[in-house]
Protein backbone atom coordinates (compact mmCIF):
# COMPACT_ATOMS: atom_id res chain seq x y z
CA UNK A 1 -21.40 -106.08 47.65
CA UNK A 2 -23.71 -107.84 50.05
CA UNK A 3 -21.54 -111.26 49.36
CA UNK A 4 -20.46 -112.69 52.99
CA UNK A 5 -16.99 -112.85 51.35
CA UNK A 6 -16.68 -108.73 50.97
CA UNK A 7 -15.41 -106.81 53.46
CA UNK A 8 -14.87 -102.80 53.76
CA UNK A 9 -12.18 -101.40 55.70
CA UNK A 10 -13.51 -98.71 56.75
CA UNK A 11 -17.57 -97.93 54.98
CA UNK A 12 -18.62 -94.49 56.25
CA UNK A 13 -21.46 -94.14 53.48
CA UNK A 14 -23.74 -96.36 51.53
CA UNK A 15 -26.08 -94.78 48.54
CA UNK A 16 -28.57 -96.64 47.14
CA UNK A 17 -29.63 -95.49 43.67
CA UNK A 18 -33.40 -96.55 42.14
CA UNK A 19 -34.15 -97.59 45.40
CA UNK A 20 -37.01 -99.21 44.00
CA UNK A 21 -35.22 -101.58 42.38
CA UNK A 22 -33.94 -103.44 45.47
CA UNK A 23 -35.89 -106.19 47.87
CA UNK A 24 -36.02 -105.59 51.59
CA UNK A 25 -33.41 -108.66 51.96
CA UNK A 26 -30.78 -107.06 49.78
CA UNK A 27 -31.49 -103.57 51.49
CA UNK A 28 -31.03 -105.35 54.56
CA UNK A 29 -28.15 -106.75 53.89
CA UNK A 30 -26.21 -103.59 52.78
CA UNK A 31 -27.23 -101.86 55.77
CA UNK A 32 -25.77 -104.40 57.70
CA UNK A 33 -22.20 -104.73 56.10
CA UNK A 34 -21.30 -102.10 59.14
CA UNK A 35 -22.85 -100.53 62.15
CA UNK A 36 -23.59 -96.98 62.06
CA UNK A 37 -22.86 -96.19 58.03
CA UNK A 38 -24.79 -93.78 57.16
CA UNK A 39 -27.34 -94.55 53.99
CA UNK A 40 -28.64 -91.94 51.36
CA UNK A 41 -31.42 -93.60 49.48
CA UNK A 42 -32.43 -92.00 45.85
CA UNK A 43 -35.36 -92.88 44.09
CA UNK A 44 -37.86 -91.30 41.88
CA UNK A 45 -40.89 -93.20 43.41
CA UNK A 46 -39.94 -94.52 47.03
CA UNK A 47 -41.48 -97.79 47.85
CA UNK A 48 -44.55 -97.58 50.25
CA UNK A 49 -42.13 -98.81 53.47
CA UNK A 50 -39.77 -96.44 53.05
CA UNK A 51 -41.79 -93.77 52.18
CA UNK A 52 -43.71 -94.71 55.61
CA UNK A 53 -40.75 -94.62 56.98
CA UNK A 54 -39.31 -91.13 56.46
CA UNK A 55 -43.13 -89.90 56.98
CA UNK A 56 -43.19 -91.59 60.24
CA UNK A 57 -40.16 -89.81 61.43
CA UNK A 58 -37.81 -92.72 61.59
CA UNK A 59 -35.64 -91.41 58.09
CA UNK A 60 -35.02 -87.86 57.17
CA UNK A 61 -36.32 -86.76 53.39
CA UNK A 62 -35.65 -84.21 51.09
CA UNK A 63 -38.02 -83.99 47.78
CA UNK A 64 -36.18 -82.01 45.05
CA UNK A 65 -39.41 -81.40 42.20
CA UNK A 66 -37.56 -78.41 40.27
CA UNK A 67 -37.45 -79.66 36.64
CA UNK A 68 -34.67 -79.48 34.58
CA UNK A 69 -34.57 -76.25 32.11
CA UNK A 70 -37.14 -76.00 29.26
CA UNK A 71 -38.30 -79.37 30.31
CA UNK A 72 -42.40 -79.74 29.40
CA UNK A 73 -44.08 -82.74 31.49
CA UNK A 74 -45.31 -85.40 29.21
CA UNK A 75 -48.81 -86.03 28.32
CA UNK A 76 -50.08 -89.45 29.73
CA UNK A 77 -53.18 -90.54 28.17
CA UNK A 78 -54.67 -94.08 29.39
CA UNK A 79 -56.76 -96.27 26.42
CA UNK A 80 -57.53 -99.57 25.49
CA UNK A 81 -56.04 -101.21 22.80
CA UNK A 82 -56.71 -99.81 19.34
CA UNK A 83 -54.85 -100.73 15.77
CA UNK A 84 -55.89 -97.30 14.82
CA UNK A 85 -55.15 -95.62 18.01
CA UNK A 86 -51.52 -97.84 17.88
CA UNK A 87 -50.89 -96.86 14.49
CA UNK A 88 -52.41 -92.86 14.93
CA UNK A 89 -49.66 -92.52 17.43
CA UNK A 90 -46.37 -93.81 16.06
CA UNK A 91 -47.12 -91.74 13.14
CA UNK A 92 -47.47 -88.76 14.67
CA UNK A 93 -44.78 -88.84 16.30
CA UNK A 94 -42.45 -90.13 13.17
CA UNK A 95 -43.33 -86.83 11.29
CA UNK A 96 -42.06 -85.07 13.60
CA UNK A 97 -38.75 -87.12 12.85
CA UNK A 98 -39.16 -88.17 16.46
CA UNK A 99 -38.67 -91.94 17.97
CA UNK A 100 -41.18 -94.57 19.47
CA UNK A 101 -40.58 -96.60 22.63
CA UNK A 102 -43.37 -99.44 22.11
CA UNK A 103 -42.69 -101.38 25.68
CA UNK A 104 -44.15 -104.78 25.85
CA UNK A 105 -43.18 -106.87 29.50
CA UNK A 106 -43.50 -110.32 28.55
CA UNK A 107 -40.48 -112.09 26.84
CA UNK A 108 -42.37 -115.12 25.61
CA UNK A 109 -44.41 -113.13 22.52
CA UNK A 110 -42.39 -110.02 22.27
CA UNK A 111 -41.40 -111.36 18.62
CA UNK A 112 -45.01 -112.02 17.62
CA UNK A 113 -46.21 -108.53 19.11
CA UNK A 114 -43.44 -106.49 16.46
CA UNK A 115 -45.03 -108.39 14.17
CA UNK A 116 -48.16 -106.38 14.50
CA UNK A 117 -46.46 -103.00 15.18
CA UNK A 118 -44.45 -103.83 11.61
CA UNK A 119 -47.72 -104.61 10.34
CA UNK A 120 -49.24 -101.01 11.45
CA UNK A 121 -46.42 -99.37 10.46
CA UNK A 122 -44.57 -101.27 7.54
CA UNK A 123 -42.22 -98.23 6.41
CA UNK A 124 -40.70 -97.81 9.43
CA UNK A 125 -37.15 -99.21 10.83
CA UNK A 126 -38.32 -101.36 14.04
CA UNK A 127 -35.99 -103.10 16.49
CA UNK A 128 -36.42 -105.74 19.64
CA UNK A 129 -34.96 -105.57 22.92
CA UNK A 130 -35.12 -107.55 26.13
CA UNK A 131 -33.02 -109.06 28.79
CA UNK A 132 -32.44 -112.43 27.52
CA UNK A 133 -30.89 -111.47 24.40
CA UNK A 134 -27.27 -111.88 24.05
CA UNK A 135 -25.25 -108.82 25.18
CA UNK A 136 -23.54 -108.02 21.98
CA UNK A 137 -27.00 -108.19 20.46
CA UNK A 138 -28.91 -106.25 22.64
CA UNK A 139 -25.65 -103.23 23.03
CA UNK A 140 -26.36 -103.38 18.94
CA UNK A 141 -29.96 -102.77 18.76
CA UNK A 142 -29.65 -100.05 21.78
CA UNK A 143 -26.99 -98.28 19.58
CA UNK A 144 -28.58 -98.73 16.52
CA UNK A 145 -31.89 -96.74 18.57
CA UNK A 146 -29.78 -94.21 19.99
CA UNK A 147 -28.22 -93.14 16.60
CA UNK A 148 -31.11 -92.83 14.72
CA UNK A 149 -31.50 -95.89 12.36
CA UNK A 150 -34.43 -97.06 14.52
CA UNK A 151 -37.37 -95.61 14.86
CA UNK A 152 -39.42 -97.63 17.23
CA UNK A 153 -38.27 -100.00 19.39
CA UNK A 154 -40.22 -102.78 21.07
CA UNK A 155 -39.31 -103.67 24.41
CA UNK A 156 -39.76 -105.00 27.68
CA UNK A 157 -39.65 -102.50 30.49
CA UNK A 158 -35.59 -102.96 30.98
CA UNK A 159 -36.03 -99.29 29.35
CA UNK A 160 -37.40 -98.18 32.52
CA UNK A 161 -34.03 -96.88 33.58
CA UNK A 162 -30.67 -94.87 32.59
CA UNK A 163 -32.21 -94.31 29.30
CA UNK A 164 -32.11 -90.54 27.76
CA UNK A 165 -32.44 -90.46 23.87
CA UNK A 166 -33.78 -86.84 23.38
CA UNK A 167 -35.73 -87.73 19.69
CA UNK A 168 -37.61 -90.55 21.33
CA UNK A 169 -40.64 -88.63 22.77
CA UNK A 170 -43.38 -91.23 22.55
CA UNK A 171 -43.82 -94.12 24.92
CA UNK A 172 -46.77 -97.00 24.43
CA UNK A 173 -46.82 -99.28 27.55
CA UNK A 174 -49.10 -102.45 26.83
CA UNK A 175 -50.88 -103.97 29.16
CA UNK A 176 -49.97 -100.98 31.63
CA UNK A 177 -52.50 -102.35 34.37
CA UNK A 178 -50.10 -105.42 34.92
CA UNK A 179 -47.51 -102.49 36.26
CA UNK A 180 -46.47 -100.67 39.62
CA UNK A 181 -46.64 -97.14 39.73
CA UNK A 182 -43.04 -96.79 40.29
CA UNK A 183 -43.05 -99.02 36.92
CA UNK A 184 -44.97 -96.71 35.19
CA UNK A 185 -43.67 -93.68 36.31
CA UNK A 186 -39.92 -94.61 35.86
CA UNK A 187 -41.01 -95.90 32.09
CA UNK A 188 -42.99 -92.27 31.31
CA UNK A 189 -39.74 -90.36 32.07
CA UNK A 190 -38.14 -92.22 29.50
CA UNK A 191 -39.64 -89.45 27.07
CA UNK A 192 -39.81 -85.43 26.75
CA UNK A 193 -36.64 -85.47 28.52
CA UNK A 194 -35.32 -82.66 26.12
CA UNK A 195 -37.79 -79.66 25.22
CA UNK A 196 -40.09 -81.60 22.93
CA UNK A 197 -43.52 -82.61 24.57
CA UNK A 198 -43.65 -86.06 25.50
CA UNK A 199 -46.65 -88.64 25.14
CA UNK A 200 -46.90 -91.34 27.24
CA UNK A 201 -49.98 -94.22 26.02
CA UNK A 202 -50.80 -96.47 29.03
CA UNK A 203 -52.84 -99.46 27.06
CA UNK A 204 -55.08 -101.52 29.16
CA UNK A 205 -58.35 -103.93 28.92
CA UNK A 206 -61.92 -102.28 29.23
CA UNK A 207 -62.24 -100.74 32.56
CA UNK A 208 -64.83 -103.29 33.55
CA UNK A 209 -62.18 -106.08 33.72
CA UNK A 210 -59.59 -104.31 34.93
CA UNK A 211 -58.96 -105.04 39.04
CA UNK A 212 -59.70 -102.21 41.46
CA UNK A 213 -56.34 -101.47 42.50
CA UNK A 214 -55.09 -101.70 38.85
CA UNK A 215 -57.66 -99.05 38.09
CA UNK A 216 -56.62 -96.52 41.09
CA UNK A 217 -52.97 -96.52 39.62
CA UNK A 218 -53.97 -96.47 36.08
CA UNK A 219 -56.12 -93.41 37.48
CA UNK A 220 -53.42 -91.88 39.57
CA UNK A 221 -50.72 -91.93 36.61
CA UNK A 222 -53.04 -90.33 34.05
CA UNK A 223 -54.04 -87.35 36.77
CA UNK A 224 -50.74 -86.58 38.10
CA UNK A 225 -48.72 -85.94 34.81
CA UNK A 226 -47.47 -82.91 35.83
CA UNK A 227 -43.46 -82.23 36.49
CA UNK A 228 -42.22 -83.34 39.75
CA UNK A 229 -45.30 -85.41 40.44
CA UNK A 230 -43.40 -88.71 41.98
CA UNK A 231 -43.89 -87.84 45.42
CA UNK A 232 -47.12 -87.39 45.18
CA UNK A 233 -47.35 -90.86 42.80
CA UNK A 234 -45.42 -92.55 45.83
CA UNK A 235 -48.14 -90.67 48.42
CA UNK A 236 -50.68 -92.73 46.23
CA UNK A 237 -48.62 -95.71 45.90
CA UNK A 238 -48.60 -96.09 49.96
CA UNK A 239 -52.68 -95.68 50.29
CA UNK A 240 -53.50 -98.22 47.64
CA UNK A 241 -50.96 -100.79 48.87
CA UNK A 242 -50.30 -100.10 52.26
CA UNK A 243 -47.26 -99.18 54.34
CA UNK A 244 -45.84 -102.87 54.57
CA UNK A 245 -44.05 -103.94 58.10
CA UNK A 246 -41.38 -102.35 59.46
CA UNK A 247 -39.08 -104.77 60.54
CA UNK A 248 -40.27 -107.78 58.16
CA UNK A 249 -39.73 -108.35 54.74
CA UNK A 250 -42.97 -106.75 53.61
CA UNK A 251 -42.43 -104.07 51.30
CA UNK A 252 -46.39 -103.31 51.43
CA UNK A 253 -49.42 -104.04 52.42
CA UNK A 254 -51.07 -103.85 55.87
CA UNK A 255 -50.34 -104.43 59.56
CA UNK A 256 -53.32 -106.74 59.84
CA UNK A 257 -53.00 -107.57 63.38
CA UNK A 258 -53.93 -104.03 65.13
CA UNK A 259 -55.24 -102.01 62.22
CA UNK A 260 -53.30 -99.69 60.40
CA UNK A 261 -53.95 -96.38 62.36
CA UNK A 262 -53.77 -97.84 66.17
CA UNK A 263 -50.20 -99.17 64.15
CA UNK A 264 -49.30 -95.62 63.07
CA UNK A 265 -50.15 -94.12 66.51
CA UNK A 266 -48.13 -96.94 68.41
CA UNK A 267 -45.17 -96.01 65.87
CA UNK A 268 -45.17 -92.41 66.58
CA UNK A 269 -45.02 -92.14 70.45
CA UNK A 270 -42.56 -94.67 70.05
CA UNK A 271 -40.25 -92.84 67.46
CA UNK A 272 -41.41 -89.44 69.94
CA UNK A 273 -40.25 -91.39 73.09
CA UNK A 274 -36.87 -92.34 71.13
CA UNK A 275 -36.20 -88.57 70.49
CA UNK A 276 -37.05 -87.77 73.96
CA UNK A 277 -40.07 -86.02 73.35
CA UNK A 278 -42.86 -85.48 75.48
CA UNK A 279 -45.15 -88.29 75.28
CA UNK A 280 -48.75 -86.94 76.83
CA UNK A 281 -51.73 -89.26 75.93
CA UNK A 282 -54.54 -86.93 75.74
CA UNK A 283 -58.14 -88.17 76.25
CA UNK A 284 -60.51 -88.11 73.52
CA UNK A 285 -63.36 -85.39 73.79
CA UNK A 286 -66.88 -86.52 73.38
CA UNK A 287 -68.61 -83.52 71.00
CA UNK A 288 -72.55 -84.09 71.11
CA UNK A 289 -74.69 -80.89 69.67
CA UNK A 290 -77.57 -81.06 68.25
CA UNK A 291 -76.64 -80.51 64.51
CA UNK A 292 -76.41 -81.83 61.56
CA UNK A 293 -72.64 -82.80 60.33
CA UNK A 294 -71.79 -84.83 57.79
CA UNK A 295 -70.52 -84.75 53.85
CA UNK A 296 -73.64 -85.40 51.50
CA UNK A 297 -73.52 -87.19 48.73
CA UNK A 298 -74.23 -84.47 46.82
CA UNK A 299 -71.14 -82.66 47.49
CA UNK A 300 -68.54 -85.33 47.21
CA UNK A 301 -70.23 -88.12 45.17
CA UNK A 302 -67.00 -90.41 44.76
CA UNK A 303 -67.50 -92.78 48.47
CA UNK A 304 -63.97 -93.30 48.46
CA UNK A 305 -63.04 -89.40 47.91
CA UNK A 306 -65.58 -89.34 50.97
CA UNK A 307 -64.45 -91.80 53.11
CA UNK A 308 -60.59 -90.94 52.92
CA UNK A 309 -61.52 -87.27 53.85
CA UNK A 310 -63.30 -88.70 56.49
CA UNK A 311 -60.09 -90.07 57.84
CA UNK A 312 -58.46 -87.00 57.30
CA UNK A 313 -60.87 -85.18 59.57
CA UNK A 314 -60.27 -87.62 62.22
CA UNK A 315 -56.79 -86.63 62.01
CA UNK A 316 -56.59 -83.11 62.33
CA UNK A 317 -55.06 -82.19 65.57
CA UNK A 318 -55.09 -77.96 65.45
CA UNK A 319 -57.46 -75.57 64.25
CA UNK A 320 -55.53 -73.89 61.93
CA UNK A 321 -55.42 -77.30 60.21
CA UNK A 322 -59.28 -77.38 59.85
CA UNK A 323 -59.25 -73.46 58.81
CA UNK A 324 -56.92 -75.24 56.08
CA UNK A 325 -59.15 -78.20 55.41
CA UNK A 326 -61.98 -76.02 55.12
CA UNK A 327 -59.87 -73.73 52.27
CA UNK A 328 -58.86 -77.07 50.77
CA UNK A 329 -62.87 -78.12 50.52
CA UNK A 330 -63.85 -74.85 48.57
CA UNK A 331 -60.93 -74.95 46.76
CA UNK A 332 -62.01 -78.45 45.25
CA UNK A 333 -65.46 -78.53 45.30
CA UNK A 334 -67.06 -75.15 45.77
CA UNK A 335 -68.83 -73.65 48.67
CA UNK A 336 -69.10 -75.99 51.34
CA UNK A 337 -73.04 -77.14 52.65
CA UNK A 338 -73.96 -76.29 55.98
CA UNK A 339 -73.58 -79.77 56.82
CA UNK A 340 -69.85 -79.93 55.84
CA UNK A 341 -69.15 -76.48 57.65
CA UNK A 342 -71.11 -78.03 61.26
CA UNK A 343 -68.50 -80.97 60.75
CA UNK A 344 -65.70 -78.66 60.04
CA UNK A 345 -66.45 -76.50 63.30
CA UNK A 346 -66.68 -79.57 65.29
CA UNK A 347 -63.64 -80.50 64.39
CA UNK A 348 -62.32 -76.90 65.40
CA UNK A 349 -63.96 -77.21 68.91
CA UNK A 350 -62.37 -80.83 69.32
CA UNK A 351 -58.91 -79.12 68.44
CA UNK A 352 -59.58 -76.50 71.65
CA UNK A 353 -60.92 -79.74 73.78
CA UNK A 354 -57.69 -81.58 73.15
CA UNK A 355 -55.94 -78.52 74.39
CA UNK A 356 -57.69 -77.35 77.32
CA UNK A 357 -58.21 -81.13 78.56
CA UNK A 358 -61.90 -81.30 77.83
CA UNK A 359 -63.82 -84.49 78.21
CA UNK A 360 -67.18 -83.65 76.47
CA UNK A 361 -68.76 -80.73 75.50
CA UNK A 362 -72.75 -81.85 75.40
CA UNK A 363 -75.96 -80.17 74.68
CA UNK A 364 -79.11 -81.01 76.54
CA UNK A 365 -82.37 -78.94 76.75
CA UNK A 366 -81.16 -76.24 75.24
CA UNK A 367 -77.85 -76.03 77.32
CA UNK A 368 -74.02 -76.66 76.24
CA UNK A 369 -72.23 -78.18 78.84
CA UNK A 370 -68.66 -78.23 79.25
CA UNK A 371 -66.82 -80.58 81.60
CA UNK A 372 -62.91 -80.27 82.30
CA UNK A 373 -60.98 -83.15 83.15
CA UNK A 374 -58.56 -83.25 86.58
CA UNK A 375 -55.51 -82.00 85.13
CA UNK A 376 -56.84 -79.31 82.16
CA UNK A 377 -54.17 -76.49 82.16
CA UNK A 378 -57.05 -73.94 82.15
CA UNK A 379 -56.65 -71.49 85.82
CA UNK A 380 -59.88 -71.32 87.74
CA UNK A 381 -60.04 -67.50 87.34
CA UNK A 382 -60.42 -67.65 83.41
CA UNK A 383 -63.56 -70.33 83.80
CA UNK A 384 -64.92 -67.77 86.05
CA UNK A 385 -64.41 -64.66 84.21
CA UNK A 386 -66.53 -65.87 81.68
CA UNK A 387 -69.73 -64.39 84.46
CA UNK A 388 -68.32 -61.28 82.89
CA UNK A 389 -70.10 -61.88 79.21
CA UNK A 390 -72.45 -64.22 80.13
CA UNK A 391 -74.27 -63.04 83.14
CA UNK A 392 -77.49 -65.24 84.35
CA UNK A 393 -76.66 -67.38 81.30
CA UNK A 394 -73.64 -69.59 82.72
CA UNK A 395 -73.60 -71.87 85.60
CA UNK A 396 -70.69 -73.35 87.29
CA UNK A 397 -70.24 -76.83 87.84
CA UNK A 398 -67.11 -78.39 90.22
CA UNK A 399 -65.90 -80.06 87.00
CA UNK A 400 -66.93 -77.44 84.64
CA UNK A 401 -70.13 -74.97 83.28
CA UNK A 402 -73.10 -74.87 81.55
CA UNK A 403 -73.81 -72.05 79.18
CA UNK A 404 -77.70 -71.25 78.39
CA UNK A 405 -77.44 -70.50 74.25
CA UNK A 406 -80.05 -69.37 72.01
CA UNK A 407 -81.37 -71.94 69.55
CA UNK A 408 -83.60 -70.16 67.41
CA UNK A 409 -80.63 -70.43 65.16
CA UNK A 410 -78.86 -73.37 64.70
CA UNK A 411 -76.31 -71.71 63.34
CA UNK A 412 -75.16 -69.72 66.41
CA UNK A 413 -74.11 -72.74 68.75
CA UNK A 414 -70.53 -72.71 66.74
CA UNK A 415 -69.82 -68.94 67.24
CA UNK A 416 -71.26 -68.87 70.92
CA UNK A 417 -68.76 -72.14 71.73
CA UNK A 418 -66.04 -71.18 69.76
CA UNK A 419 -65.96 -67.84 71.66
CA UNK A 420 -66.26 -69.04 75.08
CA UNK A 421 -63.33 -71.16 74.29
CA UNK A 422 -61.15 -68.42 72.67
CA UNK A 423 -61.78 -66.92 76.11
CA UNK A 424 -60.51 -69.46 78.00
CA UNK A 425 -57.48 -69.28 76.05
CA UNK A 426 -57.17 -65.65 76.00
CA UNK A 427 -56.85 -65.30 72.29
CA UNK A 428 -59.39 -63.67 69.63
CA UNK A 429 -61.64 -65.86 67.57
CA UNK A 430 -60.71 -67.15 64.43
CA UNK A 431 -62.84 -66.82 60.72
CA UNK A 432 -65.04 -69.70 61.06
CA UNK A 433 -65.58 -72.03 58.09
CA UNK A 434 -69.23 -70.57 56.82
């Protein structure tokens, strides 16, 4: 189809099946046979770039994660390799007069590794597939699986697609850490795809030699077994190998040049701008109280774990998204410190800062005070009504106030700003996150 020689009289719309399966330059290609086509891309596991891309707001996407009926998600257990373990398997499965997928990417020893599965197994029927066989060859071995008269078949990973045999509910992957997620995700549906429960054995070195990124999505396959988990396996996919560049031919990887988030921010007012949005760039608020905010170690001991919700604080742009953050932090990992709440609550008063046009809210001497920048949509009369509740305790400033608060608590500088600030906005205070 993308050969310079084809030509379509009149294309109207292009689908792209196992989009994962395609390079950027053949992708490209097909989207260029015609101006204006419109393209429906289906895929399991999207590729980090497009799955950027539809986040990003430049494609539209639709997750369907309803299983099919009576379907059970399939049990994916990570291991180095063990005869015993190898062998412990197979047969388990077997008496249950069930099939083995045994799937084993490299052509050059495929021969020599059946060899040792015959040798763990010597009773059973065992059969060899891979691309380079002939065709009439390889149909016969694929029937001869499908039927029944072979009970575990060794293979390279050409299995990873448009296979359904309902008795083969066991899949071994060796040497699972040389794999993509997609790769190992597309392979793992291969079994329970009936109402049996499915195994899947991921077979790797010792952790110790294994690379860090082969470990995260060794890691991330084993956790997210659950049914309809490929989004979320694609989610991963994009923050261990990066979005890739949007208009190269980079599937992944990073925008090295500007930094990944100044990228995504550039991206977004752009793709805003394009839709005719409202582009308003609002100024940073400077938050400086005296109290202690952070995520100890004791609470989230991973630094990774810590460090990417980090970044997801500094994202948060409402406070009914750090209400939800907070939620989210219990949910996970129990009551949160008071160090973790302080951060959270900053994050709530930087939310109301962004809004009302704030440019710092700082405490000094025991004051809090709050300066407005030139063009804050906050009227006059609502800064000033706040003499109302706080008497001899507020001053007034020509860019803002300063609000006398009582420190004998540290834990009342939240409430006391966080009030003022519902005020201002003529709304009732929210449950904090204590």
């Amino acid at each position: 189809l993308v050969n310079k020689n084809v030509v379509f009289k009149d294309l109207g719309l292009l689908i792209v099946d196992e989009e994962q399966k395609f390079g950027v330059a053949v992708k490209d290609n097909l989207k260029a046979i015609k101006e204006n086509v419109d393209v429906l891309t289906l895929t399991a596991t999207p590729i980090p770039r497009t799955l950027h891309m539809a986040l990003s707001g430049i494609r539209n996407i639709s997750v369907i994660e309803t299983p099919p009926e009576e379907r059970l998600s399939v049990k994916s257990t990570v291991a180095v390799f063990n005869k015993e373990l190898v062998k412990g398997v197979i047969e388990a499965e077997l008496r249950r007069n069930g099939q083995v997928f045994f799937v084993h990417n490299r052509i050059h020893d495929i021969d020599r590794t059946a060899l040792k599965v015959r040798e763990l197994v010597p009773w059973a029927e065992i059969g060899v597939a891979h691309g380079q066989m002939p065709e009439k060859q390889l149909e016969d071995v694929m029937r001869r699986f499908f039927e029944g008269e072979l009970e575990v078949l060794v293979s390279t990973a050409i299995v990873g697609s448009g296979i359904d045999i309902p008795r083969a509910n066991t899949i071994i992957i060796d040497r699972a850490d040389r794999m993509g997620l997609a790769e190992l995700y597309q392979l793992r549906g291969r079994v329970g795809r009936g109402s049996v429960k499915g195994h899947a054995i991921f077979l790797a070195p010792p952790e110790s030699l294994l690379t860090e990124e082969a470990r995260k999505r060794l890691q991330a396959v084993q956790e997210m077994s659950y049914l309809g988990a490929g989004f979320r396996l694609a989610l991963k996919d994009l923050e261990i190998r990066g979005a890739g560049d949007m208009f190269g031919p980079e599937q992944s990887g990073h925008i090295h040049e500007i930094g990944f988030d100044l990228y995504i921010e550039m991206l977004e007012k752009a793709v805003a701008e394009l839709k005719g949005d409202s582009v308003k760039a609002a100024p940073e608020p400077v938050i400086d109280l005296k109290v202690s905010a952070f995520i100890p170690e004791e609470y989230i001991d991973d630094i990774t774990l810590r460090l990417s919700f980090y970044r997801r604080l500094a994202s948060l742009g409402s406070e009914e998204e750090a209400l939800d953050f907070g939620a989210e932090l219990r949910d996970r990992f129990g009551p949160v410190p008071l160090e973790v709440s302080n951060l959270l609550e900053v994050v709530r008063l930087k939310a109301f800062a962004r809004e009302f046009s704030i440019m710092k809210i700082v405490e000094k001497n025991g004051k809090v005070r709050v300066l407005f920048s030139e063009d804050t949509p906050v009227e006059p009369s609502r800064i000033f009504a706040l003499q109302d509740n706080y008497h001899d305790m507020i001053r007034f400033f020509p860019d803002g106030f300063e609000v006398e608060l009582d420190r004998e608590k540290s834990e009342t500088v939240f409430p006391h700003m966080l009030g003022i600030l519902t005020e201002l906005s003529g709304e009732t205070v929210k449950e904090g996150t204590h």
